[in-house]
C-alpha atoms as a PDB file:
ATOM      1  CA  UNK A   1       1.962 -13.329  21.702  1.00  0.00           C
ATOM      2  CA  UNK A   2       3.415 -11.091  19.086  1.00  0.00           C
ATOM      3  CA  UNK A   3       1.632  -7.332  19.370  1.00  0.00           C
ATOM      4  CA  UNK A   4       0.861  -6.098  15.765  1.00  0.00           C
ATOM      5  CA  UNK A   5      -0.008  -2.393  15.630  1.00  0.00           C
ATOM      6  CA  UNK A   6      -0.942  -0.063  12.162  1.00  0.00           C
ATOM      7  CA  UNK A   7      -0.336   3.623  12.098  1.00  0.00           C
ATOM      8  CA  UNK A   8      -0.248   6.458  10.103  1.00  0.00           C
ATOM      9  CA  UNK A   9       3.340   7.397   9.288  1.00  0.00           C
ATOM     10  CA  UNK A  10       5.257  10.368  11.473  1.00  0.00           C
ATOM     11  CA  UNK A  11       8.089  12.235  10.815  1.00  0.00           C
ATOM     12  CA  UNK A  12      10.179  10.446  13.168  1.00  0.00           C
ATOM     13  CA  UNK A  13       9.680   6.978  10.621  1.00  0.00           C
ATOM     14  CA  UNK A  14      11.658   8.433   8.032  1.00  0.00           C
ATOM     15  CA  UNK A  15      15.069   6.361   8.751  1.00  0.00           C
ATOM     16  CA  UNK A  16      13.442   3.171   8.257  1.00  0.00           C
ATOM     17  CA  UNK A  17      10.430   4.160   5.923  1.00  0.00           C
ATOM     18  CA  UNK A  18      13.491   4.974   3.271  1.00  0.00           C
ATOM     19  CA  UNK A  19      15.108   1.413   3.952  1.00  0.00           C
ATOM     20  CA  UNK A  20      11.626  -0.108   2.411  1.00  0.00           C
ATOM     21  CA  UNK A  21      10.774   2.877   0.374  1.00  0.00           C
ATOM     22  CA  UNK A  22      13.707   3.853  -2.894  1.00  0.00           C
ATOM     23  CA  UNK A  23      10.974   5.950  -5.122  1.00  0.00           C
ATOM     24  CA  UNK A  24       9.747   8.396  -2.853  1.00  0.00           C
ATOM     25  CA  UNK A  25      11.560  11.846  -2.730  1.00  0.00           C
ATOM     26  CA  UNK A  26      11.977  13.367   1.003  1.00  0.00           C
ATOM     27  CA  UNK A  27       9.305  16.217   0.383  1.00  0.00           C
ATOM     28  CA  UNK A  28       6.796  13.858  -0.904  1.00  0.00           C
ATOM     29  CA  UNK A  29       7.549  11.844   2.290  1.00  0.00           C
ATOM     30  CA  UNK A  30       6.679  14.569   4.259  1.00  0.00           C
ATOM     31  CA  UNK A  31       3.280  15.175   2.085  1.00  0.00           C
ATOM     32  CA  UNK A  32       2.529  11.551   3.105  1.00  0.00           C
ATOM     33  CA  UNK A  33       2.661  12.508   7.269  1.00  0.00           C
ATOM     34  CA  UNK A  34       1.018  15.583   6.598  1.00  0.00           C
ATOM     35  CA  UNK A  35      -1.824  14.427   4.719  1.00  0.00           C
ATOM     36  CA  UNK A  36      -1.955  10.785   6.525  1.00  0.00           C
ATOM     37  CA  UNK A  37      -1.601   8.775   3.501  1.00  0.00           C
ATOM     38  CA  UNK A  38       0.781   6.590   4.749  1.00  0.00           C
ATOM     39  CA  UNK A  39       1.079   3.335   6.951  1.00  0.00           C
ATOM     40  CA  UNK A  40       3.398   1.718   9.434  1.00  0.00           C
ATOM     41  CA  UNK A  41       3.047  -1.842  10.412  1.00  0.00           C
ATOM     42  CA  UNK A  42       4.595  -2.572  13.553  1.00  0.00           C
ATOM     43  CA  UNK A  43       5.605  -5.973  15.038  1.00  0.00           C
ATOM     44  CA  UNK A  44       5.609  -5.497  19.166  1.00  0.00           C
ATOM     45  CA  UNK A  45       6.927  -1.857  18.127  1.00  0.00           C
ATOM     46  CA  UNK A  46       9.185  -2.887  15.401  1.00  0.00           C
ATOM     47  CA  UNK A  47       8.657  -1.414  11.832  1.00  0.00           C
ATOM     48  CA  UNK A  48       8.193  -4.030   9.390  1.00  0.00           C
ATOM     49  CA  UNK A  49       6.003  -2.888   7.050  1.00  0.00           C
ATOM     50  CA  UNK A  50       4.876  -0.051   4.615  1.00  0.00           C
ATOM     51  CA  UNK A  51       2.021   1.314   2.596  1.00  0.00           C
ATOM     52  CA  UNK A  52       1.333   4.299   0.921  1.00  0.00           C
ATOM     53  CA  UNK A  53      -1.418   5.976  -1.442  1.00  0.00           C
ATOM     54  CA  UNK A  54      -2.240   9.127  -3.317  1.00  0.00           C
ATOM     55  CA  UNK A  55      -5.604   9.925  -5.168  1.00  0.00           C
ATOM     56  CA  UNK A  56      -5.547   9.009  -8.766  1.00  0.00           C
ATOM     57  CA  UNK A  57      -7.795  11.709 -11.046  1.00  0.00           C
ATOM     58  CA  UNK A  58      -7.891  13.244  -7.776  1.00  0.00           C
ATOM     59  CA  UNK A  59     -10.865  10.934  -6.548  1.00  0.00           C
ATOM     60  CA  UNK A  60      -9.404   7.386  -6.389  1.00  0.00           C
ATOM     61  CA  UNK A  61      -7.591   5.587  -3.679  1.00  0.00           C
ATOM     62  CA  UNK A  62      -4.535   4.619  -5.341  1.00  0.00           C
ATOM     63  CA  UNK A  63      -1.703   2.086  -3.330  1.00  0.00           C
ATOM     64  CA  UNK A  64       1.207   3.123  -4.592  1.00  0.00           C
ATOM     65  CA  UNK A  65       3.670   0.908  -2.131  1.00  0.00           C
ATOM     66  CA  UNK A  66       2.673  -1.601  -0.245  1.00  0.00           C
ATOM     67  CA  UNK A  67       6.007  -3.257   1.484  1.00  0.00           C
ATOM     68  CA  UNK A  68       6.586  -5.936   3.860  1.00  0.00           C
ATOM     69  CA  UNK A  69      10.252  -6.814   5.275  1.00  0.00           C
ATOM     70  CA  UNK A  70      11.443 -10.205   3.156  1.00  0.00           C
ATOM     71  CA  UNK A  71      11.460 -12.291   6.825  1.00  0.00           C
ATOM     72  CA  UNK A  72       7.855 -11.149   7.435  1.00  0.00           C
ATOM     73  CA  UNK A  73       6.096 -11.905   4.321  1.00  0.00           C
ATOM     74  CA  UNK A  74       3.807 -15.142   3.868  1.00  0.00           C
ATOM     75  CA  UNK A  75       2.175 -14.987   7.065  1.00  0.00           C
ATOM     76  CA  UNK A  76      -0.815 -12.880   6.432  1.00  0.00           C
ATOM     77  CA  UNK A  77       0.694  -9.076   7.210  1.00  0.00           C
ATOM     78  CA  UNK A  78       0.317  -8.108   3.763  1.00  0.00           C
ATOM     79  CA  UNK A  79      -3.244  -8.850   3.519  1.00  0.00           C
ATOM     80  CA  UNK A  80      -4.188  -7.546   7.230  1.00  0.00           C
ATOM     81  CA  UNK A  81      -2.301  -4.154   6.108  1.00  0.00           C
ATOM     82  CA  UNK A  82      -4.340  -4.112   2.872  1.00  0.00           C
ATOM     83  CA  UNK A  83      -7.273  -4.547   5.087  1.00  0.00           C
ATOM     84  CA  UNK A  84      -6.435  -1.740   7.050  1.00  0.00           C
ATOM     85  CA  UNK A  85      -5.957   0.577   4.285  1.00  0.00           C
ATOM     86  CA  UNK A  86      -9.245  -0.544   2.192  1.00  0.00           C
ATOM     87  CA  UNK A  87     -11.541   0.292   5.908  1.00  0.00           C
ATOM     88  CA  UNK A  88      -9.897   3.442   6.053  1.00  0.00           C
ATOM     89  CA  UNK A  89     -10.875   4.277   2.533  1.00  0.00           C
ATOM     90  CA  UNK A  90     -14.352   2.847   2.725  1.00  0.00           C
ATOM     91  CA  UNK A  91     -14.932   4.962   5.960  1.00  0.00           C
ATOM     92  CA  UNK A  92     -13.493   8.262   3.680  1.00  0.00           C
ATOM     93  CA  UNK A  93     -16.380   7.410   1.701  1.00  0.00           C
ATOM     94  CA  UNK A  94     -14.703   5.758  -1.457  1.00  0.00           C
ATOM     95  CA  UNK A  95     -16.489   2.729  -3.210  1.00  0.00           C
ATOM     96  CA  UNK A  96     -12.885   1.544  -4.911  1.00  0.00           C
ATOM     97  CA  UNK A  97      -9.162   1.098  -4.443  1.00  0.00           C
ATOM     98  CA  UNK A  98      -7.109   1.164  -7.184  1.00  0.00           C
ATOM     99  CA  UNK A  99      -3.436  -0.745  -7.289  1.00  0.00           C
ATOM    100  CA  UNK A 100      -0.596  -1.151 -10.029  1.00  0.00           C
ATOM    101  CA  UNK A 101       2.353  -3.811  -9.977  1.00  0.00           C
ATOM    102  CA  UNK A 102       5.203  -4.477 -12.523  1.00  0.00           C
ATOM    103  CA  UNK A 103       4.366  -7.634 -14.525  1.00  0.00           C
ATOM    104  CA  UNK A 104       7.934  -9.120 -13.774  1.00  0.00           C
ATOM    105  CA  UNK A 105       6.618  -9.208  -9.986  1.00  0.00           C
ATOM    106  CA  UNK A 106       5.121 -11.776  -8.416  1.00  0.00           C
ATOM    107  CA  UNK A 107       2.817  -9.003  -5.771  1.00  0.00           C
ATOM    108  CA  UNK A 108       0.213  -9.079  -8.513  1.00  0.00           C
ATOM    109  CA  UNK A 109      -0.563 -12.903  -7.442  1.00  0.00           C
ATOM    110  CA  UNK A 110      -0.910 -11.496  -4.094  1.00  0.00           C
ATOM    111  CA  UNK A 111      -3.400  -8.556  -5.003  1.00  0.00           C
ATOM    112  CA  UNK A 112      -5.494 -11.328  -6.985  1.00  0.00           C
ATOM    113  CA  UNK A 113      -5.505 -13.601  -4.004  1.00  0.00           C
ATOM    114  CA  UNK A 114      -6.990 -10.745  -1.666  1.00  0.00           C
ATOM    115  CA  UNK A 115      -9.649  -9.958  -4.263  1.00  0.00           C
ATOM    116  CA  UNK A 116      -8.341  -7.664  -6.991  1.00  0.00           C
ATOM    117  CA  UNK A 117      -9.017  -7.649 -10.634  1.00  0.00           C
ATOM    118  CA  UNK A 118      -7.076  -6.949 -13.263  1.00  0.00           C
ATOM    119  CA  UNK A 119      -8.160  -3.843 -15.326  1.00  0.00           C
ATOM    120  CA  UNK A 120      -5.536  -2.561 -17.482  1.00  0.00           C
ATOM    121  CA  UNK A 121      -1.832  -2.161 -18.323  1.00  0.00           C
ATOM    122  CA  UNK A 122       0.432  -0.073 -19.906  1.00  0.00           C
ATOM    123  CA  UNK A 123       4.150   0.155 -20.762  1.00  0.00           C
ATOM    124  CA  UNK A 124       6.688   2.683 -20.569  1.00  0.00           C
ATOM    125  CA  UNK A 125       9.617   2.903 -22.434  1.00  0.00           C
ATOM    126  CA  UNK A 126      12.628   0.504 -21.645  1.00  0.00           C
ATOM    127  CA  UNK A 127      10.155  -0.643 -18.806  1.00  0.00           C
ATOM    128  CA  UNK A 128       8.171  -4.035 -18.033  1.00  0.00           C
ATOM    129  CA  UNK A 129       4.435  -3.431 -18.065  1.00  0.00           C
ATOM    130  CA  UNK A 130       2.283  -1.554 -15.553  1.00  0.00           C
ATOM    131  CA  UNK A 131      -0.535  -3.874 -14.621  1.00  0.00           C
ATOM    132  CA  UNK A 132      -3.613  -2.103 -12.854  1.00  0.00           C
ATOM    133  CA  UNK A 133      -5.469  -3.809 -10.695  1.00  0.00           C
ATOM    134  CA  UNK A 134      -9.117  -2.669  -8.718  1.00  0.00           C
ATOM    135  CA  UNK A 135     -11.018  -3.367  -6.168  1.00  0.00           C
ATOM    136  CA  UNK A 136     -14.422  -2.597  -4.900  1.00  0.00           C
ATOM    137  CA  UNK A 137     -14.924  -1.772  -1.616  1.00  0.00           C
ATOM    138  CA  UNK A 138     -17.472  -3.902   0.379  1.00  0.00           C
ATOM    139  CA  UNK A 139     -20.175  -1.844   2.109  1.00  0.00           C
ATOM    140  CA  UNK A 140     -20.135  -0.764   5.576  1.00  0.00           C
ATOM    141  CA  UNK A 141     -22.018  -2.966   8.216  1.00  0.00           C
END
């Protein structure tokens, strides 16, 4: 039986988190441990995922990564780490999530799939399109 385990990133993930992670700059990595807005999935100890937020307008759960190693995806980690993040954020106290894909990629079939709804788009020069994408956060039982 394969042990999965999620965690908040450390300081000691940075080797790997930068093998899933090319857009993040080292100090904003180390904003991510320090204010816990950052994920590790971990396959019987083995890193093989990523996700990390910030708060858009300051007030908004906002996934800006969410990564899964190529030989890992299509078995359910991606949704079980979304999971994870979205109880986290309900038991901060938010009602939403917010989440934004590049039109040319096929993760915005995924965020559909686990219950997200398209909500607006924009494009930046010499770029494909920014699709947002929300959710609204179920209430605590």
């Amino acid at each position: 039986m394969i042990n999965t385990e999620i965690r908040y990133v450390k300081e000691s993930d940075q080797s790997f988190w930068f093998d899933y992670d090319k857009h993040l700059s080292l100090s904003e990595f180390y904003k991510k441990v320090r204010d816990r807005q950052g994920y590790v999935l971990l396959l019987d100890d083995m890193p093989v995922g990523i996700l990390r937020y910030n708060l858009f307008w300051d007030n908004t759960p906002f996934c800006t990564l969410l990564y899964i190693d190529e030989k890992f995806r299509r078995n359910g980690l991606g949704k079980k780490l979304m999971n994870f993040w979205e109880n986290e954020m309900r038991s901060l106290g938010y009602d939403w999530v917010l989440i934004s894909t590049r039109a040319n990629e096929s993760a915005q079939y995924f965020y559909r799939s686990v219950g997200y709804t398209d909500c607006g788009s924009f494009t930046a020069p010499e770029q494909p399109e920014e699709l947002f994408l929300y959710r609204r956060l179920p209430e605590r039982r």
